[in-house]
N, C-alpha and C. Protein backbone atom coordinates (compact mmCIF):
# COMPACT_ATOMS: atom_id res chain seq x y z
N UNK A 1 -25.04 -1.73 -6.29
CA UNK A 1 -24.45 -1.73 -7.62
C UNK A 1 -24.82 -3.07 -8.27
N UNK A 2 -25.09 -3.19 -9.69
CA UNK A 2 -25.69 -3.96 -9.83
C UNK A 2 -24.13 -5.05 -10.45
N UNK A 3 -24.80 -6.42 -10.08
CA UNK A 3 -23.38 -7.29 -10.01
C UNK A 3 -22.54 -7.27 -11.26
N UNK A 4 -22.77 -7.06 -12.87
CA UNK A 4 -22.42 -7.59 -13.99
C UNK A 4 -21.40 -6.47 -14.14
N UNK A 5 -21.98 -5.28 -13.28
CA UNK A 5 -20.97 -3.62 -13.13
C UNK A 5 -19.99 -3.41 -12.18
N UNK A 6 -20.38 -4.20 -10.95
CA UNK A 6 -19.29 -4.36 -10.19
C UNK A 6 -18.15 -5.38 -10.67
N UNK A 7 -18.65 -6.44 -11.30
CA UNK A 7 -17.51 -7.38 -11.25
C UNK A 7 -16.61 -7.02 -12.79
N UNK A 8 -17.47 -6.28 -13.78
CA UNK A 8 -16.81 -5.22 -14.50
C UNK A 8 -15.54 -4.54 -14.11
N UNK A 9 -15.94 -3.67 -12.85
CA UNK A 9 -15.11 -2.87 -12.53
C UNK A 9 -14.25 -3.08 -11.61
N UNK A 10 -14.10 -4.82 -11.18
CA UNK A 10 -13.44 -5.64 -10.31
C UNK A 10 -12.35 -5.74 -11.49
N UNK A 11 -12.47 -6.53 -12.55
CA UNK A 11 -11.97 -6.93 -13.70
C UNK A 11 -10.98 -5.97 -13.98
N UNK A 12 -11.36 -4.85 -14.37
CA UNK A 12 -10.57 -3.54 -14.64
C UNK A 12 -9.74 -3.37 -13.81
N UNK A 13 -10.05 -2.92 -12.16
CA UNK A 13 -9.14 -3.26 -11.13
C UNK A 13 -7.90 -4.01 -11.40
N UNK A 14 -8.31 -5.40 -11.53
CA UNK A 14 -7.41 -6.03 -11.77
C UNK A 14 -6.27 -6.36 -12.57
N UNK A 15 -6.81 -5.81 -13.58
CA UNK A 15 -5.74 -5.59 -15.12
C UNK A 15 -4.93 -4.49 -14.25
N UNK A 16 -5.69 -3.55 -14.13
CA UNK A 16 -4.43 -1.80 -13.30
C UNK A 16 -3.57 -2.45 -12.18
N UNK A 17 -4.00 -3.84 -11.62
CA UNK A 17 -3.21 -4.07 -10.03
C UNK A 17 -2.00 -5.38 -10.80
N UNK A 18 -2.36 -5.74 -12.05
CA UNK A 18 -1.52 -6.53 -12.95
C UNK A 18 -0.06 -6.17 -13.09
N UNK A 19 -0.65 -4.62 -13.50
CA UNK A 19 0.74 -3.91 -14.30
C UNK A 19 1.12 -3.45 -13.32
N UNK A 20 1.22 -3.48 -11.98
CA UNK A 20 1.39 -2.81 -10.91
C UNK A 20 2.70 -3.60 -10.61
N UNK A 21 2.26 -5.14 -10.91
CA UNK A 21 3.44 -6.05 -10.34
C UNK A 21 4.79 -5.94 -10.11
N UNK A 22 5.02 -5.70 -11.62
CA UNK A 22 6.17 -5.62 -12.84
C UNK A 22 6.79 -3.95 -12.41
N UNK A 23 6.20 -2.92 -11.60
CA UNK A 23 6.70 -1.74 -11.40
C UNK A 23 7.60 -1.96 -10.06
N UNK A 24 6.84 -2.84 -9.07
CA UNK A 24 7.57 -3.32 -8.05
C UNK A 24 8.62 -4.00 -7.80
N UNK A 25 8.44 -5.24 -8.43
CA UNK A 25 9.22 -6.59 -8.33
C UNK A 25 10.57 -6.47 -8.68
N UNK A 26 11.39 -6.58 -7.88
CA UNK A 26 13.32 -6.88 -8.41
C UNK A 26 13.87 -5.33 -8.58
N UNK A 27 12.89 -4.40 -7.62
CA UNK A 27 13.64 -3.32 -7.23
C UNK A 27 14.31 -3.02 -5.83
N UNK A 28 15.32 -2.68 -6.22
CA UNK A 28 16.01 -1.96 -5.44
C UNK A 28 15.75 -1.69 -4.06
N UNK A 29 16.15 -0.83 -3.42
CA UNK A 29 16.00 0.06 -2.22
C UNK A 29 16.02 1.44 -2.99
N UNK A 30 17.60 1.59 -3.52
CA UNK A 30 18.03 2.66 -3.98
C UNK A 30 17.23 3.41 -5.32
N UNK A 31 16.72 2.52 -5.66
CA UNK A 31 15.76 2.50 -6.86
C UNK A 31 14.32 2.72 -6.79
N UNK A 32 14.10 2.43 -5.15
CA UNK A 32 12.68 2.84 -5.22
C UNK A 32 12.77 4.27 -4.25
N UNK A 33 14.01 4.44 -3.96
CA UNK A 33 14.12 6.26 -3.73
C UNK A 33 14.22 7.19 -4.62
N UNK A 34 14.50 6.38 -5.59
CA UNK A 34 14.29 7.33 -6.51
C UNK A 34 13.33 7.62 -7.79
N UNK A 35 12.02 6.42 -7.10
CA UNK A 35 10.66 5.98 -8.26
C UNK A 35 9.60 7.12 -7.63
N UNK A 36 9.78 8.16 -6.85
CA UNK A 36 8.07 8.63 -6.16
C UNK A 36 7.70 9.21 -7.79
N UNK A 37 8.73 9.80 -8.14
CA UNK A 37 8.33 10.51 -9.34
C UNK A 37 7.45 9.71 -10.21
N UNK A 38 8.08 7.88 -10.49
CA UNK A 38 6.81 7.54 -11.20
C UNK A 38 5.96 6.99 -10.59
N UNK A 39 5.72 6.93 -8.95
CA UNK A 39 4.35 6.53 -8.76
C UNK A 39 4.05 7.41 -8.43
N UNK A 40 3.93 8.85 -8.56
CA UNK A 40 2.98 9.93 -9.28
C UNK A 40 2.62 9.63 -10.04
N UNK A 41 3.49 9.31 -11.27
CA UNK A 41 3.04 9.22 -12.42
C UNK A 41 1.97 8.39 -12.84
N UNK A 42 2.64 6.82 -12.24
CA UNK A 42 1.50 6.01 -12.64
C UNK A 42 0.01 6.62 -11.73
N UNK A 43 0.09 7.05 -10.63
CA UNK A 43 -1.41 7.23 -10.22
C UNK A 43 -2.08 8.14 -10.84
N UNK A 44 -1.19 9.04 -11.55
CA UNK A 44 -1.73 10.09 -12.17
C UNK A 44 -2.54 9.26 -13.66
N UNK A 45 -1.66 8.28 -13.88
CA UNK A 45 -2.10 7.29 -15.09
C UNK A 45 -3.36 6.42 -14.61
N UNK A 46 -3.49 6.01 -13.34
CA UNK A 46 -4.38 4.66 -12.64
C UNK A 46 -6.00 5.88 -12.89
N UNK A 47 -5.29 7.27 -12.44
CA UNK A 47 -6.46 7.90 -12.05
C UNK A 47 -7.43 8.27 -13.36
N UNK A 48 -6.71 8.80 -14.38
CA UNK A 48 -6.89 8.59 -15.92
C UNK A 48 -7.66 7.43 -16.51
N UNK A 49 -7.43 6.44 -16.06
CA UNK A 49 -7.77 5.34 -16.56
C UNK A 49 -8.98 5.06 -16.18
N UNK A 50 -8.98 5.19 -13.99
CA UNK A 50 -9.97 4.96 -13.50
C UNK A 50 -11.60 5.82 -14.50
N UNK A 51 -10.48 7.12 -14.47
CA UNK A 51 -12.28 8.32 -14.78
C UNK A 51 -13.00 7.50 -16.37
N UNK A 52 -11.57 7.09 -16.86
CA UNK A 52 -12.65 6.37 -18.26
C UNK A 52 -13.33 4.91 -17.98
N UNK A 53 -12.76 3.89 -17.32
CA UNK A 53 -13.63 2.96 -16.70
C UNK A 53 -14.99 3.37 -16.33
N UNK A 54 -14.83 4.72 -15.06
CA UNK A 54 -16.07 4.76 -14.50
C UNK A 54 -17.27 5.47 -15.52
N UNK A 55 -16.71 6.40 -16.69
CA UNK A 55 -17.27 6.96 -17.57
C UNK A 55 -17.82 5.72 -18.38
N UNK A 56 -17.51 4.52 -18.91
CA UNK A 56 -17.84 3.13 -19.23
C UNK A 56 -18.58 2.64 -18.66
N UNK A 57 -18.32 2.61 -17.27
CA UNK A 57 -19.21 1.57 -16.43
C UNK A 57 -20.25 2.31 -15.83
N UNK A 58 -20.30 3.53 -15.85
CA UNK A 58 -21.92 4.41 -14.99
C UNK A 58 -21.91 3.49 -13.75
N UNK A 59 -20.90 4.15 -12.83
CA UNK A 59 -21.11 3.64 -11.34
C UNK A 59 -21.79 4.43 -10.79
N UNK A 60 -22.77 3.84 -9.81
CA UNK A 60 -23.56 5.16 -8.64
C UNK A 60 -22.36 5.87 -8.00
N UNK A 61 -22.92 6.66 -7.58
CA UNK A 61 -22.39 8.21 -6.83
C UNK A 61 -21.56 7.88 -5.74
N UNK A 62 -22.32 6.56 -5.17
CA UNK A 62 -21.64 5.89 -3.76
C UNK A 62 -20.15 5.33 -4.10
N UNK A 63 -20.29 4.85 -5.58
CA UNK A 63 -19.03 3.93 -5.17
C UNK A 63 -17.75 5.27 -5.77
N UNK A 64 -18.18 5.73 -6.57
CA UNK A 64 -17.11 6.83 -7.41
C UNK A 64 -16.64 7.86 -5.80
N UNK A 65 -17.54 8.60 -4.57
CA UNK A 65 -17.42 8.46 -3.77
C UNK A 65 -16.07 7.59 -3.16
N UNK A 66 -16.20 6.23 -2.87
CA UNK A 66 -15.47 5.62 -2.45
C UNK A 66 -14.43 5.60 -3.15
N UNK A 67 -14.04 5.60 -4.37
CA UNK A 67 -12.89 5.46 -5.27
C UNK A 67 -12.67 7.30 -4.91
N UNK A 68 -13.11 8.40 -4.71
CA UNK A 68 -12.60 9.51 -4.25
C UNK A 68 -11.55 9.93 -2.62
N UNK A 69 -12.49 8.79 -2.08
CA UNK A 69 -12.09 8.73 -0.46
C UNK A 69 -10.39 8.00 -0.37
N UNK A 70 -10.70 6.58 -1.22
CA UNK A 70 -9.11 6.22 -1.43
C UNK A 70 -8.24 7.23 -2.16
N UNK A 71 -8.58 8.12 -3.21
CA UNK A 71 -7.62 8.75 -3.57
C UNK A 71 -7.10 9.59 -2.64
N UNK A 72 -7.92 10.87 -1.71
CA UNK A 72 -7.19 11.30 -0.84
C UNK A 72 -6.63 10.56 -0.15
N UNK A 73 -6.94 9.59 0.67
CA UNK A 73 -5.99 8.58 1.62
C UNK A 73 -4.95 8.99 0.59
N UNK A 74 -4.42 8.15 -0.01
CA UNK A 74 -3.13 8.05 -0.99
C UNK A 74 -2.19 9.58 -1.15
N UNK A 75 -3.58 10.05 -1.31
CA UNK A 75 -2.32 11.50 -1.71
C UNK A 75 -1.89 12.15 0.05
N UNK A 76 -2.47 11.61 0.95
CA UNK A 76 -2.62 11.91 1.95
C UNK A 76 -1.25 11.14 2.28
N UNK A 77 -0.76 9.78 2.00
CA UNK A 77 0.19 9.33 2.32
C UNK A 77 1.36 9.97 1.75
N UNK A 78 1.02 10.19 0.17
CA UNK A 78 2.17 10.82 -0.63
C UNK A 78 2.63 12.03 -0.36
N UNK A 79 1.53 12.84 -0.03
CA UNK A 79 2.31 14.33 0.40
C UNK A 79 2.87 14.38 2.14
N UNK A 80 2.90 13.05 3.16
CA UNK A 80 3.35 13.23 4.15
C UNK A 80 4.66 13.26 4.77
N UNK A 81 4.79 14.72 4.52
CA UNK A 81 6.88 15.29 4.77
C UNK A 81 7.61 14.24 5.54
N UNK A 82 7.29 13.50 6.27
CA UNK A 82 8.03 12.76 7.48
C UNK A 82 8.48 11.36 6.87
N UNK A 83 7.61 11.16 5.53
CA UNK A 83 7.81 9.71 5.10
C UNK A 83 9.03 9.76 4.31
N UNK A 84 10.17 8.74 4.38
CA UNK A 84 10.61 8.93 3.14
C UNK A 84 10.41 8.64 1.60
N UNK A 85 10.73 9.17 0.42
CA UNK A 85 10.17 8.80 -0.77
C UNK A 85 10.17 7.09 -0.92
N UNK A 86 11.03 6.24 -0.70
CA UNK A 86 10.83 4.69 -1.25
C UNK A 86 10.03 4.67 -0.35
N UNK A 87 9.54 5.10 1.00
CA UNK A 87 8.55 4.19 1.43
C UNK A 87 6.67 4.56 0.38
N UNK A 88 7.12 6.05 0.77
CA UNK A 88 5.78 6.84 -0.32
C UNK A 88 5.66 5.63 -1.55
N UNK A 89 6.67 5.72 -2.08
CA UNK A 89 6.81 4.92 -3.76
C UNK A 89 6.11 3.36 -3.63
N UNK A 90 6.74 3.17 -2.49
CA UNK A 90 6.28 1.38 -2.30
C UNK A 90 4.77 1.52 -2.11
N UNK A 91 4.13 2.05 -1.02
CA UNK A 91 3.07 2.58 -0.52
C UNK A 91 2.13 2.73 -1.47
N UNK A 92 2.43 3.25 -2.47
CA UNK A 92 1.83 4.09 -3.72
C UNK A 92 1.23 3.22 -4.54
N UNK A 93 2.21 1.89 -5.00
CA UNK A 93 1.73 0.98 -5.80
C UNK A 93 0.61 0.27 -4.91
N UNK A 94 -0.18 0.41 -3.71
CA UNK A 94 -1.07 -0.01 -3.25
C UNK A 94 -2.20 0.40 -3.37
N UNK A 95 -2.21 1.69 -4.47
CA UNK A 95 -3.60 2.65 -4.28
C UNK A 95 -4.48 1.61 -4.89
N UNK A 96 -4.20 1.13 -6.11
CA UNK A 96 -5.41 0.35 -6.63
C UNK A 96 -5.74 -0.84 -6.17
N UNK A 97 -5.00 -1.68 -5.47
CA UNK A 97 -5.81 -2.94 -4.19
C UNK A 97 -6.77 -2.53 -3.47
N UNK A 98 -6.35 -1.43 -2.29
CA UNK A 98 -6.70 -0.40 -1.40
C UNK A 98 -8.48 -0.11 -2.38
N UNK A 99 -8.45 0.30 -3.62
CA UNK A 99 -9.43 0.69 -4.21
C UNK A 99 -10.34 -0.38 -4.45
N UNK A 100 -10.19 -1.41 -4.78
CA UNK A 100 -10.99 -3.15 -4.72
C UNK A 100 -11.42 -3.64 -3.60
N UNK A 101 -10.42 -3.27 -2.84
CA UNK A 101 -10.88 -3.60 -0.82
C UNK A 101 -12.13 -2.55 -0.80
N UNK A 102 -11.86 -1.68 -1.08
CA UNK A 102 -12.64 -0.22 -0.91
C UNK A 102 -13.92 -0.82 -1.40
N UNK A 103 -13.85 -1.31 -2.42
CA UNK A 103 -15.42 -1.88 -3.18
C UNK A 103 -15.93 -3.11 -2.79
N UNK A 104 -15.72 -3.78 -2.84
CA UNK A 104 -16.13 -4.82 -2.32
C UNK A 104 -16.02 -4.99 -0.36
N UNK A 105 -14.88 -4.05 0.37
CA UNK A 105 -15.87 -4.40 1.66
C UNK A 105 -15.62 -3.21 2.49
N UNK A 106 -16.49 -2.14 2.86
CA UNK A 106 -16.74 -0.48 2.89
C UNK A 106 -16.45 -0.81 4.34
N UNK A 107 -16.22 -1.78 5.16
CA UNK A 107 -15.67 -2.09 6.76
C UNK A 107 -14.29 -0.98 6.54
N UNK A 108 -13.68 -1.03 5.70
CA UNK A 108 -12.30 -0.76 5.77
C UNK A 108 -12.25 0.81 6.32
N UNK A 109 -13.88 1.26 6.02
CA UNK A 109 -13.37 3.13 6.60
C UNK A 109 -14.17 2.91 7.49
N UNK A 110 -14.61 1.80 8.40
CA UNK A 110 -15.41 2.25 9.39
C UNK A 110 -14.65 2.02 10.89
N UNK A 111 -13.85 1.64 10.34
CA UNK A 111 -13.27 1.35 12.14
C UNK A 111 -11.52 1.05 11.93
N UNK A 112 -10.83 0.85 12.57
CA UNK A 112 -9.34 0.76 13.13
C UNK A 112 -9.18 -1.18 12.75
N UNK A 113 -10.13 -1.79 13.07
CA UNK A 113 -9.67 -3.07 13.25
C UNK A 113 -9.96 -3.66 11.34
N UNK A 114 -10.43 -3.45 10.55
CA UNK A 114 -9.97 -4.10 9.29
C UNK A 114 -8.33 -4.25 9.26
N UNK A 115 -8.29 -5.68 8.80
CA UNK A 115 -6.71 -5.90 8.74
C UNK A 115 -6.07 -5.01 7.39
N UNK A 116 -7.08 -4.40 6.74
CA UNK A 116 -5.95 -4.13 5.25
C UNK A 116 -6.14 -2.61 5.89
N UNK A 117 -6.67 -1.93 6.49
CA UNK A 117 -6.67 -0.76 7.15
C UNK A 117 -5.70 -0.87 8.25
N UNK A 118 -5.41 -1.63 9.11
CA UNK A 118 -4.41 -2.09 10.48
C UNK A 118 -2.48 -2.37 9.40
N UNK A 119 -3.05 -2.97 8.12
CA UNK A 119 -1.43 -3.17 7.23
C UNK A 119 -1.27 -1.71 6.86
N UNK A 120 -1.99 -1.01 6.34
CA UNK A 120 -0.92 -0.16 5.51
C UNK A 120 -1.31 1.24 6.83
N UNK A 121 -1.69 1.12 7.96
CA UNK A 121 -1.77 2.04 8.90
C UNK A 121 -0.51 1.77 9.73
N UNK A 122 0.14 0.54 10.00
CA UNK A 122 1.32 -0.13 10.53
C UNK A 122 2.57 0.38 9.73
N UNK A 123 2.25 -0.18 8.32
CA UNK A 123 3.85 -0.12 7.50
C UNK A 123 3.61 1.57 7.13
N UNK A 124 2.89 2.06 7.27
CA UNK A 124 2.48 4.03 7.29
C UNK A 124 4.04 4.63 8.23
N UNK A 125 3.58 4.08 9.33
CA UNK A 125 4.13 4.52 10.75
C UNK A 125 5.71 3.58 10.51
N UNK A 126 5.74 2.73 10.32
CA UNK A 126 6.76 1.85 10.02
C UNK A 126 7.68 2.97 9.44
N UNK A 127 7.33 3.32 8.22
CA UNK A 127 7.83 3.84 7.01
C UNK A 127 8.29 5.20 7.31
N UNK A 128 7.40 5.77 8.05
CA UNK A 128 7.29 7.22 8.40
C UNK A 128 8.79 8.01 9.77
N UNK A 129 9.19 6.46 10.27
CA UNK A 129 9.99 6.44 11.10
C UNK A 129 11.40 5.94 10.47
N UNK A 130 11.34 5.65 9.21
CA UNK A 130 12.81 5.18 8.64
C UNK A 130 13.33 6.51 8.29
N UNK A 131 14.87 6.05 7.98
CA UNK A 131 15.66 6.71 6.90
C UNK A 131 16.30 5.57 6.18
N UNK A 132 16.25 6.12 4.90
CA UNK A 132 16.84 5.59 3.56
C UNK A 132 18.16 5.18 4.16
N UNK A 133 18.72 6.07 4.58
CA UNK A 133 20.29 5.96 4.88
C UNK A 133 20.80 5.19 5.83
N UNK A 134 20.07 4.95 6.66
CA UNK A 134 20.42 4.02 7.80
C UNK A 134 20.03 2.81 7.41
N UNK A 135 21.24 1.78 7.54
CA UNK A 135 21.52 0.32 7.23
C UNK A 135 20.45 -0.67 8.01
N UNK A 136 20.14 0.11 9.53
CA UNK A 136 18.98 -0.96 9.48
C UNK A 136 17.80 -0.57 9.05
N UNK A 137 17.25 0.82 8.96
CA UNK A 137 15.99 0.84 8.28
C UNK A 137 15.64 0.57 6.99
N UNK A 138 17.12 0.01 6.00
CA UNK A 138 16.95 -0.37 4.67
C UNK A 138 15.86 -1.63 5.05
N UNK A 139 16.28 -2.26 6.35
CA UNK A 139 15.59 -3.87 5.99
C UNK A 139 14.34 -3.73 6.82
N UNK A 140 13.51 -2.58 7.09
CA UNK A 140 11.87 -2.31 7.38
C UNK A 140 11.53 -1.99 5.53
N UNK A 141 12.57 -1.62 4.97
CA UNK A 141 11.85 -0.93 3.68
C UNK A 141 11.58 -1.98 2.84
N UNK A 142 12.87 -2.67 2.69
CA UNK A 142 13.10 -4.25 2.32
C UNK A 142 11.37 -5.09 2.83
N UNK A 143 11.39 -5.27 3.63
CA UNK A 143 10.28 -5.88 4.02
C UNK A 143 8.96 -5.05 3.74
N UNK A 144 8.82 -3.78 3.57
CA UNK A 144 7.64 -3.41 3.15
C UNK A 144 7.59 -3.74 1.94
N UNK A 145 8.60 -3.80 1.00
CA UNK A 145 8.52 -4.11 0.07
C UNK A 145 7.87 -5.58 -0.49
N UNK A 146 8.14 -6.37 0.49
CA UNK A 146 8.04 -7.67 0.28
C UNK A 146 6.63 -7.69 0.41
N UNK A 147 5.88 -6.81 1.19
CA UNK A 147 4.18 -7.17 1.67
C UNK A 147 3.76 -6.60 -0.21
N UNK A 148 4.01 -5.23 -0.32
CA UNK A 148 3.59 -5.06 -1.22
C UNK A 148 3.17 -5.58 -2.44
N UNK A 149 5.01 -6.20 -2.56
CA UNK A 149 4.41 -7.48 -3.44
C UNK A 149 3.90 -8.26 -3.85
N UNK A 150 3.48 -8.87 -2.09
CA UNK A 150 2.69 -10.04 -2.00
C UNK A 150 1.71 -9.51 -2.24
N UNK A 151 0.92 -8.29 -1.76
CA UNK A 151 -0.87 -7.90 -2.09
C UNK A 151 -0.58 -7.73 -3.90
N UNK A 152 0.21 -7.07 -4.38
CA UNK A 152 0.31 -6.58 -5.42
C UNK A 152 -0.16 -8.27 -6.30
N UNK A 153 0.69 -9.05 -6.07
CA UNK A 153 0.67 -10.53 -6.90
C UNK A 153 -0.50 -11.73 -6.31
N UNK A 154 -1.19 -11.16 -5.15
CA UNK A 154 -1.94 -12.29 -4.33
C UNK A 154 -3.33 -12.07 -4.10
N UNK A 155 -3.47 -10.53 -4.18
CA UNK A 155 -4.69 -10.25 -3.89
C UNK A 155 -5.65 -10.24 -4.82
N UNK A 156 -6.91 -10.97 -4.59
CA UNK A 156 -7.45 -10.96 -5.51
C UNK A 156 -9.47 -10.21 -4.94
N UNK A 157 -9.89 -10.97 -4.48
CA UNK A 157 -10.90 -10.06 -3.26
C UNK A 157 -11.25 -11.18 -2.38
N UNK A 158 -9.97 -11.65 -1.48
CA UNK A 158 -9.93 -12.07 -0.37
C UNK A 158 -9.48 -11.53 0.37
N UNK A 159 -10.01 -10.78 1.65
CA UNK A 159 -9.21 -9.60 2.42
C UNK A 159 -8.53 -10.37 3.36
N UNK A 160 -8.84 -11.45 3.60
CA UNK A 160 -7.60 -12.74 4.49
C UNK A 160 -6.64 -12.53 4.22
N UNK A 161 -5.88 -12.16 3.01
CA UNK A 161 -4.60 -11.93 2.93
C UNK A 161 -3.75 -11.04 3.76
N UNK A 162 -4.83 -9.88 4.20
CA UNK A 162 -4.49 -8.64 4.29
C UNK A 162 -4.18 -9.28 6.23
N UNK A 163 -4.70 -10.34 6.59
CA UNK A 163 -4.66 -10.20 8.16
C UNK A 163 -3.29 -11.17 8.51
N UNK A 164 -2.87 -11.97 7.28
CA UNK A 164 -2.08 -12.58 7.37
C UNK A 164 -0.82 -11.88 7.25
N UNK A 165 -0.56 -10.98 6.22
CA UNK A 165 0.37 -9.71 5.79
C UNK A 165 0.44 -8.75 7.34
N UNK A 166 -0.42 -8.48 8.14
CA UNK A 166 -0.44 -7.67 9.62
C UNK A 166 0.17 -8.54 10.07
N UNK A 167 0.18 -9.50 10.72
CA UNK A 167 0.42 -10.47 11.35
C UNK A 167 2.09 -10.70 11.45
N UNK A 168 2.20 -10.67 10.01
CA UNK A 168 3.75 -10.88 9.56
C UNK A 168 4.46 -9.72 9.99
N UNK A 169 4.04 -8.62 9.36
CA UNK A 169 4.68 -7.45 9.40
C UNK A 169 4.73 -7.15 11.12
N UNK A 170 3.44 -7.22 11.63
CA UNK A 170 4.02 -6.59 13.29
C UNK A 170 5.13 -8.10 13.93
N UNK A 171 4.92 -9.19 13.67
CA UNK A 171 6.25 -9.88 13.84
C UNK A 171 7.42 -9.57 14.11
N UNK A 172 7.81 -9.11 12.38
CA UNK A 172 8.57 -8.41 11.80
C UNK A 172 9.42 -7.61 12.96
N UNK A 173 8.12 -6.27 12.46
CA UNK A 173 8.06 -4.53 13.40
C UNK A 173 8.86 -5.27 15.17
N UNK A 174 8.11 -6.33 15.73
CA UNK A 174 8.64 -6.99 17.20
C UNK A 174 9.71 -7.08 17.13
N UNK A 175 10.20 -7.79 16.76
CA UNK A 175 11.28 -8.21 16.42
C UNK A 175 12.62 -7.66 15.81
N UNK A 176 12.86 -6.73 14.75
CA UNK A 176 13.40 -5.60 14.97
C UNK A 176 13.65 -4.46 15.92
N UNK A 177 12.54 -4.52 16.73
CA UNK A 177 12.31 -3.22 17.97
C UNK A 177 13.72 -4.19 18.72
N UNK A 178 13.04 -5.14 19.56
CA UNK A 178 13.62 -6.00 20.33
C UNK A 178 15.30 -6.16 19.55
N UNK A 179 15.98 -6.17 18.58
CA UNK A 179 17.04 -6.43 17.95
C UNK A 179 17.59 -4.65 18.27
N UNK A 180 16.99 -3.58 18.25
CA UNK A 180 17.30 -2.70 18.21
C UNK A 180 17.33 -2.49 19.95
N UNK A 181 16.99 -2.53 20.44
CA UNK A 181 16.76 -2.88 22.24
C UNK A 181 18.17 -3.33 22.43
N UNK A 182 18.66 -4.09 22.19
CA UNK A 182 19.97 -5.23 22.69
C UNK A 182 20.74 -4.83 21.87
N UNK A 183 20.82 -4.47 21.19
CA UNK A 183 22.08 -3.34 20.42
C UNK A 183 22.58 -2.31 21.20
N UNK A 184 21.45 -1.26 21.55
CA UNK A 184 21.49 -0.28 22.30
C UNK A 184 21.47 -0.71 23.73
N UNK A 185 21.48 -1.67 24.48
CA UNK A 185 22.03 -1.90 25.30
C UNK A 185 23.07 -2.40 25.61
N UNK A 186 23.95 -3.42 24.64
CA UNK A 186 25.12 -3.58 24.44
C UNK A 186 25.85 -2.34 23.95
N UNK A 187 25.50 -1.31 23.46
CA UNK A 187 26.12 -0.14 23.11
C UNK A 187 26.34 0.80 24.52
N UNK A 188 25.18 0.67 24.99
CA UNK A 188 25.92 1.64 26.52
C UNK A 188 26.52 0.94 27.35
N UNK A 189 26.26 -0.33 27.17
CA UNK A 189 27.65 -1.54 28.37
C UNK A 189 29.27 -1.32 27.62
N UNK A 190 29.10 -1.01 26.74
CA UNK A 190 30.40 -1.08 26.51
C UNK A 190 31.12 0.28 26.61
């Protein structure tokens, strides 16, 4: 792709991962159970937007391709029955990072070990194992929330972020397990 078109369509990216911020930030729990509806919406809007960018920018076949491959991923996350909706919703505002990683470094579908493929394959499974309703899985959602943010407000096309955000999060994921371990074993001693 030739550079003046990619970094075009980096640019654009970035304005869509802008307004992304402001959908996230200083919500809720309860509030983002009840947002899947608009991050349908907005992707339904990102995706809109995307087809006139790429109609603007005449990308080769390869990369529109790649911006196709992330969309199923995404809808692949969104339609998965087991997740609950705030995690889908949180999840969701990641399609268009996910789509910049996607362009600038194509590692991300080739193997298990890319860290921004290893984050949202972690907080996937993370997410996929909560309930809304239970008091401690509010604070896995809580904390997905918090990564999101951070890619949402940090990322720019340094995928370092993304190994530092794994890092945290399986911490995190440890560390809760282990808190949930000694609960439930103080629960059958007693």
């Amino acid at each position: 792709m030739p550079a003046n078109v990619l970094s075009n369509f980096i640019g654009e990216l970035n304005a869509l991962q802008s307004t992304a911020v402001s959908a996230v930030s200083g919500l809720t729990v309860s509030h983002i159970q009840n947002s899947i509806g608009n991050v349908n919406a907005a992707l339904g809007e990102q995706t809109a937007n995307l087809a006139g960018i790429l109609k603007n920018q005449h990308l080769p076949a390869a990369e529109t391709g790649v911006i196709d491959l992330v969309g199923m991923l995404f809808d692949f996350i969104l339609n998965d029955e087991t997740m609950p909706d705030s995690v889908k919703a949180l999840l969701g505002h990641l399609h268009t990072p996910y789509l910049k990683i996607a362009i600038l470094d194509r590692k991300i579908f080739s193997g298990d070990n890319h860290p921004a493929r290893r984050l949202l394959n972690t907080m996937s499974e993370a997410g996929s194992n909560c309930s809304p309703d239970d008091s401690n899985d509010v604070g896995i959602i809580a904390k997905i929330q918090q990564i999101v943010n951070r890619v949402l407000e940090e990322f720019d096309e340094n995928v370092d972020l993304f190994e530092e955000l794994q890092t945290d999060f399986s911490e995190f994921m440890n560390n809760f397990k282990r808190r949930a371990t000694l609960m439930e074993k103080r629960s059958i001693a007693t």
